[in-house]
Each structure stands twice: as structure tokens, then as C-alpha cells.
PDB file of N, CA and C in Angstrom:
ATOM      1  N   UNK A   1      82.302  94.070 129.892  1.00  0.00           N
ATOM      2  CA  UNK A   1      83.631  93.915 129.318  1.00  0.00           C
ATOM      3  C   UNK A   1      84.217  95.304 129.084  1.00  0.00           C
ATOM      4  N   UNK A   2      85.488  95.562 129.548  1.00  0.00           N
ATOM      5  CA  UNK A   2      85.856  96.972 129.691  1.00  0.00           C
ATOM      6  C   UNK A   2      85.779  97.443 127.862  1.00  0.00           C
ATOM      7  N   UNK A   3      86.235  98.434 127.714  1.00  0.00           N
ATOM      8  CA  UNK A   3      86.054  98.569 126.059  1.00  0.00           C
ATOM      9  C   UNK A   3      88.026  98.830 125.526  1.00  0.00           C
ATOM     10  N   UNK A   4      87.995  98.245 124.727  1.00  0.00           N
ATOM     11  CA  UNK A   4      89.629  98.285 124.495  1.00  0.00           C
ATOM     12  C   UNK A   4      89.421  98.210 122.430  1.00  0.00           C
ATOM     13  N   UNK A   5      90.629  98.489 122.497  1.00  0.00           N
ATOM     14  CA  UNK A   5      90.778  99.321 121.103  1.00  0.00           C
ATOM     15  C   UNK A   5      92.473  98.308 120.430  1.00  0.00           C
ATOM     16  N   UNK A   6      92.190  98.104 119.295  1.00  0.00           N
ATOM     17  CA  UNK A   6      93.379  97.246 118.739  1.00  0.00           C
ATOM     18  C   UNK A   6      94.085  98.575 117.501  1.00  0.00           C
ATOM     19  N   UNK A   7      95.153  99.199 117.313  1.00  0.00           N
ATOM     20  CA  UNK A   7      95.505 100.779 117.298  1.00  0.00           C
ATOM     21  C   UNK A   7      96.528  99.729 116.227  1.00  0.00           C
ATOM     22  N   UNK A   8      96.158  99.458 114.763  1.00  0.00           N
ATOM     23  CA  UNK A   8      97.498  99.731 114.013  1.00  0.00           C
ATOM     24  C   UNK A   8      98.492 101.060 113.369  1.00  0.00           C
ATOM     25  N   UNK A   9      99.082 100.893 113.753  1.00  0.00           N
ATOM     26  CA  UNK A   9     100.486 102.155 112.916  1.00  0.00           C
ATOM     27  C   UNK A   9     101.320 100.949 111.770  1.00  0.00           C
ATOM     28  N   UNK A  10     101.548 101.800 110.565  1.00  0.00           N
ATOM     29  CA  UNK A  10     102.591 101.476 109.830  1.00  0.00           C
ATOM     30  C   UNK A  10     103.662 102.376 110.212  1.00  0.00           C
ATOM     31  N   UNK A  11     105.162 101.867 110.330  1.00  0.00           N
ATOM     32  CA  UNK A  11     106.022 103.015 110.688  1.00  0.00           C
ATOM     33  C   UNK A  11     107.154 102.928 109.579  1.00  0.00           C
ATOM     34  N   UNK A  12     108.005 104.074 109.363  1.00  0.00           N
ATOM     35  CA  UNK A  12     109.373 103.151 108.868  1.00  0.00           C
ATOM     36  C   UNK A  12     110.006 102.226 110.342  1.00  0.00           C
ATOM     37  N   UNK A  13     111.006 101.411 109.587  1.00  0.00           N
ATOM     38  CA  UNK A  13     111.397 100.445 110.477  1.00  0.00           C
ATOM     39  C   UNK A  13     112.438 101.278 111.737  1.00  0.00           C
ATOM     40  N   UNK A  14     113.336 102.275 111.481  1.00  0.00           N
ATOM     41  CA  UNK A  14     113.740 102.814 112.414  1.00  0.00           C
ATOM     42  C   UNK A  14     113.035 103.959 113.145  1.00  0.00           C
ATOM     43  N   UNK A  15     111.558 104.144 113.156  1.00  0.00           N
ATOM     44  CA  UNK A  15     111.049 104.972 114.081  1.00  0.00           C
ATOM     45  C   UNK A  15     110.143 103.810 115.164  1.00  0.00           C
ATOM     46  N   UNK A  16     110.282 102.866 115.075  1.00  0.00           N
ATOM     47  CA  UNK A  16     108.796 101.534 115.474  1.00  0.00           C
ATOM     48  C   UNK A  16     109.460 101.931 117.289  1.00  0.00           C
ATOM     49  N   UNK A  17     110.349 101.699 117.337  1.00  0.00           N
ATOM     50  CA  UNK A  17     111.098 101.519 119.240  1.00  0.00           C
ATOM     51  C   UNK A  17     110.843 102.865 119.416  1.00  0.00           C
ATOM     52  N   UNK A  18     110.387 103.721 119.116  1.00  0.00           N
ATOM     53  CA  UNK A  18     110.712 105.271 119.453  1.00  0.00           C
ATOM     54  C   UNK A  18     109.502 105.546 119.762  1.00  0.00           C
ATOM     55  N   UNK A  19     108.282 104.966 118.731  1.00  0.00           N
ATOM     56  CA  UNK A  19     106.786 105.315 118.513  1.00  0.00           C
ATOM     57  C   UNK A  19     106.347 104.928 119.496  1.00  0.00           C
ATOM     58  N   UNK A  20     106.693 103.421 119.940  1.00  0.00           N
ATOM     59  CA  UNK A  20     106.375 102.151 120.665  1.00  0.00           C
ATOM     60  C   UNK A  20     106.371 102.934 122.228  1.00  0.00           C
ATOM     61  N   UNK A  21     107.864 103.312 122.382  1.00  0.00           N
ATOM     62  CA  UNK A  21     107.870 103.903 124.042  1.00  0.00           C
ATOM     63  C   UNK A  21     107.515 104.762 123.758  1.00  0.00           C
ATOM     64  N   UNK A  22     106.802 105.529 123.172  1.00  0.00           N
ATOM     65  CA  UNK A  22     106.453 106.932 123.318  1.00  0.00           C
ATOM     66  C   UNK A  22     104.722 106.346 124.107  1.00  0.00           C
ATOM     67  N   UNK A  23     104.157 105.627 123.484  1.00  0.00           N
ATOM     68  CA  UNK A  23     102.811 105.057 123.360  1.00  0.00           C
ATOM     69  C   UNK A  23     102.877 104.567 125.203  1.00  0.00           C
ATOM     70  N   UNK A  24     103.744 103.377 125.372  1.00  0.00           N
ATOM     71  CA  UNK A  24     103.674 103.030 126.836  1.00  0.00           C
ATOM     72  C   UNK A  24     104.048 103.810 127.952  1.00  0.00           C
ATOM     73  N   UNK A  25     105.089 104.677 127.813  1.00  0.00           N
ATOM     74  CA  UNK A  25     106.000 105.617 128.871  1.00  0.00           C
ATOM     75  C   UNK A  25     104.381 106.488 128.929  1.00  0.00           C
ATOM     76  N   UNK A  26     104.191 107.041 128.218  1.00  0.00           N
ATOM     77  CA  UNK A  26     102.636 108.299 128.449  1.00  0.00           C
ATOM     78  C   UNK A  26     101.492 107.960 128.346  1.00  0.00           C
ATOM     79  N   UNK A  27     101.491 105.976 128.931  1.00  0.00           N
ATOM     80  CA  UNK A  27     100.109 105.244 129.521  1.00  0.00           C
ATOM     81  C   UNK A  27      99.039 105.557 128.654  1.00  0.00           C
ATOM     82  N   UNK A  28      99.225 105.704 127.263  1.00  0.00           N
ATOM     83  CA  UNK A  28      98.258 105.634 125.670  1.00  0.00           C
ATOM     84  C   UNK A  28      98.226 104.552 125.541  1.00  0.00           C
ATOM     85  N   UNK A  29      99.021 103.975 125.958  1.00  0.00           N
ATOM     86  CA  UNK A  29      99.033 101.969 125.243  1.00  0.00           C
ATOM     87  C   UNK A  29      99.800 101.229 126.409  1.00  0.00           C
ATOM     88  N   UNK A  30      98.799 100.088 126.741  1.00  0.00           N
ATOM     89  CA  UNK A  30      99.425  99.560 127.850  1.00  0.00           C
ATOM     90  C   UNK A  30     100.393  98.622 127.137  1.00  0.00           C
ATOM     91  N   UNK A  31     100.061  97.976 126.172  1.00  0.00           N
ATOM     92  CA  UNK A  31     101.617  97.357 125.070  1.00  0.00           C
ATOM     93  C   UNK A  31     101.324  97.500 123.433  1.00  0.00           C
ATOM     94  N   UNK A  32     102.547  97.760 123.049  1.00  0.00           N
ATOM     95  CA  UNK A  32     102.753  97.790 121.429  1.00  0.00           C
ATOM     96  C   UNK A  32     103.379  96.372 121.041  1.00  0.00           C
ATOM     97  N   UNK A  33     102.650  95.756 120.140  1.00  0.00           N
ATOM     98  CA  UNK A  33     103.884  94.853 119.528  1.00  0.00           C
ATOM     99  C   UNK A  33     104.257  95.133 118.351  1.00  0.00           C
ATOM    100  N   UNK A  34     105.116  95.231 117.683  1.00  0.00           N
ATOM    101  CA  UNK A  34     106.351  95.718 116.852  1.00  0.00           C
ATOM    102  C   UNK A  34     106.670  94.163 115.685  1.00  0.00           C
ATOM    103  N   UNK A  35     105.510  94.520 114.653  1.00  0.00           N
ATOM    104  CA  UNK A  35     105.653  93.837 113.883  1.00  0.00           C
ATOM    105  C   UNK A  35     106.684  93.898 112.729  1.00  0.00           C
ATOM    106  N   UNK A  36     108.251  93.766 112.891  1.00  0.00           N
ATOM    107  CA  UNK A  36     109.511  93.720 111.885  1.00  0.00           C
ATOM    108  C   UNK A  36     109.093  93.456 110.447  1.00  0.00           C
ATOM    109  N   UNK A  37     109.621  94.066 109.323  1.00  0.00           N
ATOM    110  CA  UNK A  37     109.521  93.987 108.135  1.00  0.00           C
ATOM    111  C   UNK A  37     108.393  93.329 107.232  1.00  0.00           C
ATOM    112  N   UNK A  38     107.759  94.607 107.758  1.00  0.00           N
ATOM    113  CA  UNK A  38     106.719  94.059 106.453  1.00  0.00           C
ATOM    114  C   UNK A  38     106.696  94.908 105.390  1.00  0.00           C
ATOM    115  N   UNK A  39     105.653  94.647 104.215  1.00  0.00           N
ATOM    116  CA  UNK A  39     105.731  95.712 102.980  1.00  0.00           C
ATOM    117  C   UNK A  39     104.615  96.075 102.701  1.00  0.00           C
ATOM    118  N   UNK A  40     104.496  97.259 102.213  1.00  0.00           N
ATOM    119  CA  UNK A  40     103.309  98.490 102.030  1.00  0.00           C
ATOM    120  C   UNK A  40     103.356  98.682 100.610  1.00  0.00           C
ATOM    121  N   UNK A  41     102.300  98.033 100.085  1.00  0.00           N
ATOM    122  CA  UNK A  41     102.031  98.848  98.862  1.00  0.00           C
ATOM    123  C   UNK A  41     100.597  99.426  98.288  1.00  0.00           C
ATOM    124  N   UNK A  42     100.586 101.170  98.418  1.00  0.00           N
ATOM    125  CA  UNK A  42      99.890 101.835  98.187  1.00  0.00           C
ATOM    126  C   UNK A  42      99.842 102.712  97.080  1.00  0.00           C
ATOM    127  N   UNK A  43      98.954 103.836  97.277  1.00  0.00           N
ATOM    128  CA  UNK A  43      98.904 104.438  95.744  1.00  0.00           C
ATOM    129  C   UNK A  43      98.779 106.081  96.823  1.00  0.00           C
ATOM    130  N   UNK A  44     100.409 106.662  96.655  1.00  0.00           N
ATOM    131  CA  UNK A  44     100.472 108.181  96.751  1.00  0.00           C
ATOM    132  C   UNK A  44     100.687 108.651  96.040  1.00  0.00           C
ATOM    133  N   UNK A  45      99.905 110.162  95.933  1.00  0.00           N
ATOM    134  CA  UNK A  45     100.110 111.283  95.088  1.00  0.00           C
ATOM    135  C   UNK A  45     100.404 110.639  93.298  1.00  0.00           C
ATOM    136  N   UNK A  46      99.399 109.779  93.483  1.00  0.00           N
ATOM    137  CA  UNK A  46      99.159 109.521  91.902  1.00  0.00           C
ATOM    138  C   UNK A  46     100.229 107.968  91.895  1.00  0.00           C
ATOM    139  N   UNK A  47     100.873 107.459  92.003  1.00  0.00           N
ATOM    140  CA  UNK A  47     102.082 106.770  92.147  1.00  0.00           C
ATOM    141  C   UNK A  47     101.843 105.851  92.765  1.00  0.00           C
ATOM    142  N   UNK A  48     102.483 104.289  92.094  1.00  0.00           N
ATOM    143  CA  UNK A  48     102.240 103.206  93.024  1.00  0.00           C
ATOM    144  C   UNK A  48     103.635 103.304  93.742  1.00  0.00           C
ATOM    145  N   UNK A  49     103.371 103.046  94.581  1.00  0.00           N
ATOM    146  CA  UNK A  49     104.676 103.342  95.805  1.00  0.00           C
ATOM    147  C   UNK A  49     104.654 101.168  96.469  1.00  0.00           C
ATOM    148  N   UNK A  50     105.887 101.182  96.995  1.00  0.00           N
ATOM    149  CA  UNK A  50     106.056  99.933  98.177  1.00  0.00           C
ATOM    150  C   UNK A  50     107.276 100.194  98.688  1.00  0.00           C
ATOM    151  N   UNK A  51     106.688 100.029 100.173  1.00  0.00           N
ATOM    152  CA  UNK A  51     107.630 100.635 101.057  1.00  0.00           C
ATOM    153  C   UNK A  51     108.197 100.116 102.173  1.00  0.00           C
ATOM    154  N   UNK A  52     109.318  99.535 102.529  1.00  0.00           N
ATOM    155  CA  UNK A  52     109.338  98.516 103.621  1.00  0.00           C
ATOM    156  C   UNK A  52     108.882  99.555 105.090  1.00  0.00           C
ATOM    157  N   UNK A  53     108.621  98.802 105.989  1.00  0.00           N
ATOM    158  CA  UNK A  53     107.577  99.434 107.264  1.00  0.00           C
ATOM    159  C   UNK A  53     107.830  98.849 108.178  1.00  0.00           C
ATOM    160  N   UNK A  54     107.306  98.837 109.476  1.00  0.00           N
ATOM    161  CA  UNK A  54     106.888  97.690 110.417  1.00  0.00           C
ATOM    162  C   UNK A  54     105.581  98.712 111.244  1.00  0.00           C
ATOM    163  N   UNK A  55     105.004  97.670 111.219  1.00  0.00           N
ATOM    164  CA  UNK A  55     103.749  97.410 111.750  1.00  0.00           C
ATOM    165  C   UNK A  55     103.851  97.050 113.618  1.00  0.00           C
ATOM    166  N   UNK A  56     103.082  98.747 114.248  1.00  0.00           N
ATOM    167  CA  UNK A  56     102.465  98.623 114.861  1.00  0.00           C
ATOM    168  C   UNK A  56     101.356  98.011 115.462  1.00  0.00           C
ATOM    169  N   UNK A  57     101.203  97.216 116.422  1.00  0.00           N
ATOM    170  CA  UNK A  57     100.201  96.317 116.601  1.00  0.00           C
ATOM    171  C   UNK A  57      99.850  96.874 118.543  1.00  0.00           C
ATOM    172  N   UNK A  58      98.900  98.241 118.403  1.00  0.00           N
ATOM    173  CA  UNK A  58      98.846  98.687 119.575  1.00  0.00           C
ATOM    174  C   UNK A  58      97.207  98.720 120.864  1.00  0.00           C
ATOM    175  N   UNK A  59      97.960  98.017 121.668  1.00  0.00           N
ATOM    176  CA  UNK A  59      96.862  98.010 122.687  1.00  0.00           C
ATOM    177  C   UNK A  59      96.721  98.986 123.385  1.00  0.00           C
ATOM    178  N   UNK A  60      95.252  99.379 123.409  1.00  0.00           N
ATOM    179  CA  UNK A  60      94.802 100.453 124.441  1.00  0.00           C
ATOM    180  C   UNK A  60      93.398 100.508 124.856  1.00  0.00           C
ATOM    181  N   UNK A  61      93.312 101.020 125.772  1.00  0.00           N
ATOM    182  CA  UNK A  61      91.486 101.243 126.349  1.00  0.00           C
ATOM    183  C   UNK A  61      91.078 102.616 124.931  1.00  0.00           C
ATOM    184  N   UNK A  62      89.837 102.118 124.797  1.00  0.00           N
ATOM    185  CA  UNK A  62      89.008 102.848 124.188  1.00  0.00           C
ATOM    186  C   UNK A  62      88.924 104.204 124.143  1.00  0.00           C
ATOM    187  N   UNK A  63      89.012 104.985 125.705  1.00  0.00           N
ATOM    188  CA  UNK A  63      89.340 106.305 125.969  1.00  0.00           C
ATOM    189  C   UNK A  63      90.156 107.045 125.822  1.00  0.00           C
ATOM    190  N   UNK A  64      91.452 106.029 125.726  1.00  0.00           N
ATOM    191  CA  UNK A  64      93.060 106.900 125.424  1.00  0.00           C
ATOM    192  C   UNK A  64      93.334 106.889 123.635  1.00  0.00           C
ATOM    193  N   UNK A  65      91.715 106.484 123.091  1.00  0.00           N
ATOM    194  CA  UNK A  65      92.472 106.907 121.532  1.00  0.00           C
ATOM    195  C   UNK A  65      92.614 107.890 121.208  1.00  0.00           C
ATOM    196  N   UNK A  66      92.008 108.963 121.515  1.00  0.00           N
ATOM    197  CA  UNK A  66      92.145 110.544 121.078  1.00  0.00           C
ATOM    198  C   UNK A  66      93.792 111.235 121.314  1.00  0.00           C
ATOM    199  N   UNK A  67      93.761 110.719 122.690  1.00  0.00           N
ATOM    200  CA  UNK A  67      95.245 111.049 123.204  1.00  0.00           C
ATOM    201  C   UNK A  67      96.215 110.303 122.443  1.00  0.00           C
ATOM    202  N   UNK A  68      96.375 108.990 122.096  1.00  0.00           N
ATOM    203  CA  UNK A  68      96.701 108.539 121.328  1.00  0.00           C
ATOM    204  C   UNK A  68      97.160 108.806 120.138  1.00  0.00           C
ATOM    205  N   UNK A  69      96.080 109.347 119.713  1.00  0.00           N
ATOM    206  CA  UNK A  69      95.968 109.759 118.013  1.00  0.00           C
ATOM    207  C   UNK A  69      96.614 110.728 118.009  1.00  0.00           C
ATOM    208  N   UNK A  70      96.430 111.620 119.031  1.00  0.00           N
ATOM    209  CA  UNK A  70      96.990 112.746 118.534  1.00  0.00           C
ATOM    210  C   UNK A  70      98.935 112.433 118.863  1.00  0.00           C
ATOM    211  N   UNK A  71      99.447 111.926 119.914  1.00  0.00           N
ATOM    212  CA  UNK A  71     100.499 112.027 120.358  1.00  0.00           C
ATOM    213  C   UNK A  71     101.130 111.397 119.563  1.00  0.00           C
ATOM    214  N   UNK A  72     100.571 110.372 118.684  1.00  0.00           N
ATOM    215  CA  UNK A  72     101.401 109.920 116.897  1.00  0.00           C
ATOM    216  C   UNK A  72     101.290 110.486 116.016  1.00  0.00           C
ATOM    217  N   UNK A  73     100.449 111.660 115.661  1.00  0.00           N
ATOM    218  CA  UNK A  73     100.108 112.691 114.819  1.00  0.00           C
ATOM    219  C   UNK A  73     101.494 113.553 114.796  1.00  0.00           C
ATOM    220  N   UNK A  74     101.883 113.608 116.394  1.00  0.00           N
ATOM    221  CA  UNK A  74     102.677 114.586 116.609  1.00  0.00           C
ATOM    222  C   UNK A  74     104.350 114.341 116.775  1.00  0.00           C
ATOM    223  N   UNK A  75     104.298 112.944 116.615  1.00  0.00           N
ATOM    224  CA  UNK A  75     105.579 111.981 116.609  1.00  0.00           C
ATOM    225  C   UNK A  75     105.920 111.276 115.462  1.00  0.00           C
ATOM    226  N   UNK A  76     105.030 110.866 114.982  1.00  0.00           N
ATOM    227  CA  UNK A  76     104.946 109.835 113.279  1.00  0.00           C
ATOM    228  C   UNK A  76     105.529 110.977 111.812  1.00  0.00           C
ATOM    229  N   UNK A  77     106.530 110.233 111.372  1.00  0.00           N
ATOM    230  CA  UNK A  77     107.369 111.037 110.070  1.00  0.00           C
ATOM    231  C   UNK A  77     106.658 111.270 108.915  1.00  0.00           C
ATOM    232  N   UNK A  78     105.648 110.263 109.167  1.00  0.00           N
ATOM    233  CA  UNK A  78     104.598 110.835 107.597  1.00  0.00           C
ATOM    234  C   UNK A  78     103.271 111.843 107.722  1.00  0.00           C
ATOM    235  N   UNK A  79     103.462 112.224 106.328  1.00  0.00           N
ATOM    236  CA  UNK A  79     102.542 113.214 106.097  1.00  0.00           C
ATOM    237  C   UNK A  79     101.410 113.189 106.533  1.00  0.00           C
ATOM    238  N   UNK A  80     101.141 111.818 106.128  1.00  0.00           N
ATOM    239  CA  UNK A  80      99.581 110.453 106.220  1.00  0.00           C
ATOM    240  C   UNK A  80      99.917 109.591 107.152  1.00  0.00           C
ATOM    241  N   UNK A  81      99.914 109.365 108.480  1.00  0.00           N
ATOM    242  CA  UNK A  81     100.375 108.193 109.010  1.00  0.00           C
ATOM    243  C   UNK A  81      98.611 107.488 108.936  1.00  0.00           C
ATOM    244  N   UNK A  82      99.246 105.895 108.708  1.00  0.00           N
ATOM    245  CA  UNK A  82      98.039 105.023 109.344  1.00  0.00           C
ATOM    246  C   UNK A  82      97.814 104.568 110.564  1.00  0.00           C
ATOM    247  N   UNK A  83      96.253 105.227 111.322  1.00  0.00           N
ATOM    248  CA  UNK A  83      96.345 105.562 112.512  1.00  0.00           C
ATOM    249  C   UNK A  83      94.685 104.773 112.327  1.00  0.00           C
ATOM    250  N   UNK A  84      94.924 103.651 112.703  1.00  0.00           N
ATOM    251  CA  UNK A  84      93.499 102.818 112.738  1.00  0.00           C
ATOM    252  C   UNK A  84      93.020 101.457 113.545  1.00  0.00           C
ATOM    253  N   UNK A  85      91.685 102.187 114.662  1.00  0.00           N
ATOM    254  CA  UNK A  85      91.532 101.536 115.448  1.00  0.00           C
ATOM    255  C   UNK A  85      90.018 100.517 115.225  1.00  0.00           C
ATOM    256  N   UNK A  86      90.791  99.416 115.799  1.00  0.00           N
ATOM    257  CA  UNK A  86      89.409  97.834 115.744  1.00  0.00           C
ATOM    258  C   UNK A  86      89.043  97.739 117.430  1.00  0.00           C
ATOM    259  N   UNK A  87      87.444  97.625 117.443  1.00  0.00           N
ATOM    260  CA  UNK A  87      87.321  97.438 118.636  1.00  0.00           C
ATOM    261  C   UNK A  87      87.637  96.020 119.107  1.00  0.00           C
ATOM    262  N   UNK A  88      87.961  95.721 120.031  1.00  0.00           N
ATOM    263  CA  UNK A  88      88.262  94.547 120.435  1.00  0.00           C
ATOM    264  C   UNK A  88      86.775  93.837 121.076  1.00  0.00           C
ATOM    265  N   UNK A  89      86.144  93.098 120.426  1.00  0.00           N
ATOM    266  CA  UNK A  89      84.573  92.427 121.067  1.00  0.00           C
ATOM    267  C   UNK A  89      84.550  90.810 121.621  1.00  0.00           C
ATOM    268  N   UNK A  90      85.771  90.436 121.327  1.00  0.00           N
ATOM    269  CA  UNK A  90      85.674  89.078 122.442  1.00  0.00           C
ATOM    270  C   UNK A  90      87.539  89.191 122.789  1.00  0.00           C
ATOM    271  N   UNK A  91      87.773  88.823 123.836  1.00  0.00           N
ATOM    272  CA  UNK A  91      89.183  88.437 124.426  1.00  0.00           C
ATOM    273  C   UNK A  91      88.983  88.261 125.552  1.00  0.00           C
ATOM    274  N   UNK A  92      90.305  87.824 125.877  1.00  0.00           N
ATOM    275  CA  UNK A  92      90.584  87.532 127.827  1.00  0.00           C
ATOM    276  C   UNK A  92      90.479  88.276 128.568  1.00  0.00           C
ATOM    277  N   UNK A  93      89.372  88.316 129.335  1.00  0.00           N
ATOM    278  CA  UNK A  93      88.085  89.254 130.239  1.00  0.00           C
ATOM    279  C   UNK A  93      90.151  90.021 131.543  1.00  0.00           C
ATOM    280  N   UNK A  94      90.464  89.074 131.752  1.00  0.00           N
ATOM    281  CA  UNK A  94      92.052  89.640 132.675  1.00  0.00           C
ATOM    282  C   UNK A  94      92.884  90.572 131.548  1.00  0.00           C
ATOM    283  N   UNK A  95      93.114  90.058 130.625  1.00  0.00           N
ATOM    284  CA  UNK A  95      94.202  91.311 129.568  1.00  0.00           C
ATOM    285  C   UNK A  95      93.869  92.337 129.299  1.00  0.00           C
ATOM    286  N   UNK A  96      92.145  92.368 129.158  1.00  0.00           N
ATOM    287  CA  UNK A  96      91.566  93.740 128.815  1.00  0.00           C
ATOM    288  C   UNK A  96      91.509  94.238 130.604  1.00  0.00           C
ATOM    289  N   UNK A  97      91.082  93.706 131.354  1.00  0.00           N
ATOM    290  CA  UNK A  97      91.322  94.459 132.703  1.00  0.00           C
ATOM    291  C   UNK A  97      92.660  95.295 132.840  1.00  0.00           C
ATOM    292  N   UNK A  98      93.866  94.602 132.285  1.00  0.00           N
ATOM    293  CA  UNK A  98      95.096  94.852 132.308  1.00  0.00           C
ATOM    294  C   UNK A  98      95.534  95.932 131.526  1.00  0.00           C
ATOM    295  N   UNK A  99      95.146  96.163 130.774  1.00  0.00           N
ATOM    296  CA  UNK A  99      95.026  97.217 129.503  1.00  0.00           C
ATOM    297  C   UNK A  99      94.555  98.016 129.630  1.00  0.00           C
ATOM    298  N   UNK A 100      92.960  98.569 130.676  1.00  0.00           N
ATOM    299  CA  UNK A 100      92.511  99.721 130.894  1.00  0.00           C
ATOM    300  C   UNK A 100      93.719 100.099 132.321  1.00  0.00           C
ATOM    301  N   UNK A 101      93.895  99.039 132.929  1.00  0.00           N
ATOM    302  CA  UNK A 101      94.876  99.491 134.441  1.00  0.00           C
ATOM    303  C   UNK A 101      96.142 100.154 133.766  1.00  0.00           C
ATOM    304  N   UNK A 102      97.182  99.667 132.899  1.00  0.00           N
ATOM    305  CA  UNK A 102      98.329 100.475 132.170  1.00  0.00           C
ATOM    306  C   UNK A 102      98.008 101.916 131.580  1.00  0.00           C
ATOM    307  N   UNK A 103      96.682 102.122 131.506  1.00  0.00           N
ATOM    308  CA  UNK A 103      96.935 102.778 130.318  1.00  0.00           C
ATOM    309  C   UNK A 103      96.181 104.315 131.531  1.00  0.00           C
ATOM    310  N   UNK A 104      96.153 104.190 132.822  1.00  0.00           N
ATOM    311  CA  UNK A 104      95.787 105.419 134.024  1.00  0.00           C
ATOM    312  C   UNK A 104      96.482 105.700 134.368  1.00  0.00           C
TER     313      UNK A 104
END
């Protein structure tokens, strides 16, 4: 089973289309889905914070997380972005084929 990687981002809501093609156009993520308004509530710099967001929901092969990581490191508006990957250990043996092919 090829090895593929499930890549959440929290974004603000007007950077998600920007993050999104940045991820597919430079074959890091063969698709993003762009989860609209959700809410974040964490604890920064001492402070309970809640923050409206949308949620990245990003597919990629296993190998392009580094590249990945870094190319939202270098695009993402926060200080701290959440940049966290789940391996993917059962799915549709064709989507993950499809997902390492997008992402060469």
C-alpha cells in the first residue's frame, strides 16, 4: 500500500484558496479539502483565545511532507501554524495510487 499522509492546517478563512493552490499547483498535495468555518479554541501566550478558521483537510504521499511543511511554514500567516500529519493505514488501494501520481 503506497504510504500517504492526511496533512491538517488551520487557516484564517481568507488565506484557505491561496494555501490550498499553493499545496496542488507545486504537486505537495494531490487535493486539499477546504473545510469552511470552523472554530478554534486554544490557549496563546497565556490567553484563552477562539478564533474563526477553516480547516485544511490535505492529501499527500508520505514523501512530499517535508516539502510540504516547509512551503506552509513559508506561506501560512501565523506565528504557530498547525501543521499535522496522520498516516493514512486503510483506504482505497486506487486514491492512494492517485495521490502518490499528483503529487510527482
Amino acid at each position: 500500500m503506497p504510504e500517504c499522509l492526511l496533512v491538517t492546517v488551520a487557516c484564517p478563512p481568507e488565506d484557505a484558496e491561496r494555501l490550498a493552490t499553493l499545496c496542488v499547483t507545486q504537486r505537495l498535495a494531490a487535493c486539499v479539502t477546504i473545510q469552511p468555518d470552523v472554530v478554534s479554541v486554544y490557549r496563546w501566550q497565556g490567553a484563552l483565545t477562539r478564533s474563526a478558521e477553516s480547516l485544511l483537510l490535505i492529501k499527500t504521499a508520505a514523501d512530499r511532507f517535508e516539502p510540504l511543511r516547509e512551503a506552509l511554514l513559508a506561506a501560512h500567516p501565523y506565528e504557530l501554524p498547525e501543521i499535522v500529519a496522520v498516516p493514512v493505514t486503510a483506504a482505497h488501494l486506487p486514491f492512494l495510487d492517485w495521490i502518490v501520481s499528483e503529487t510527482r
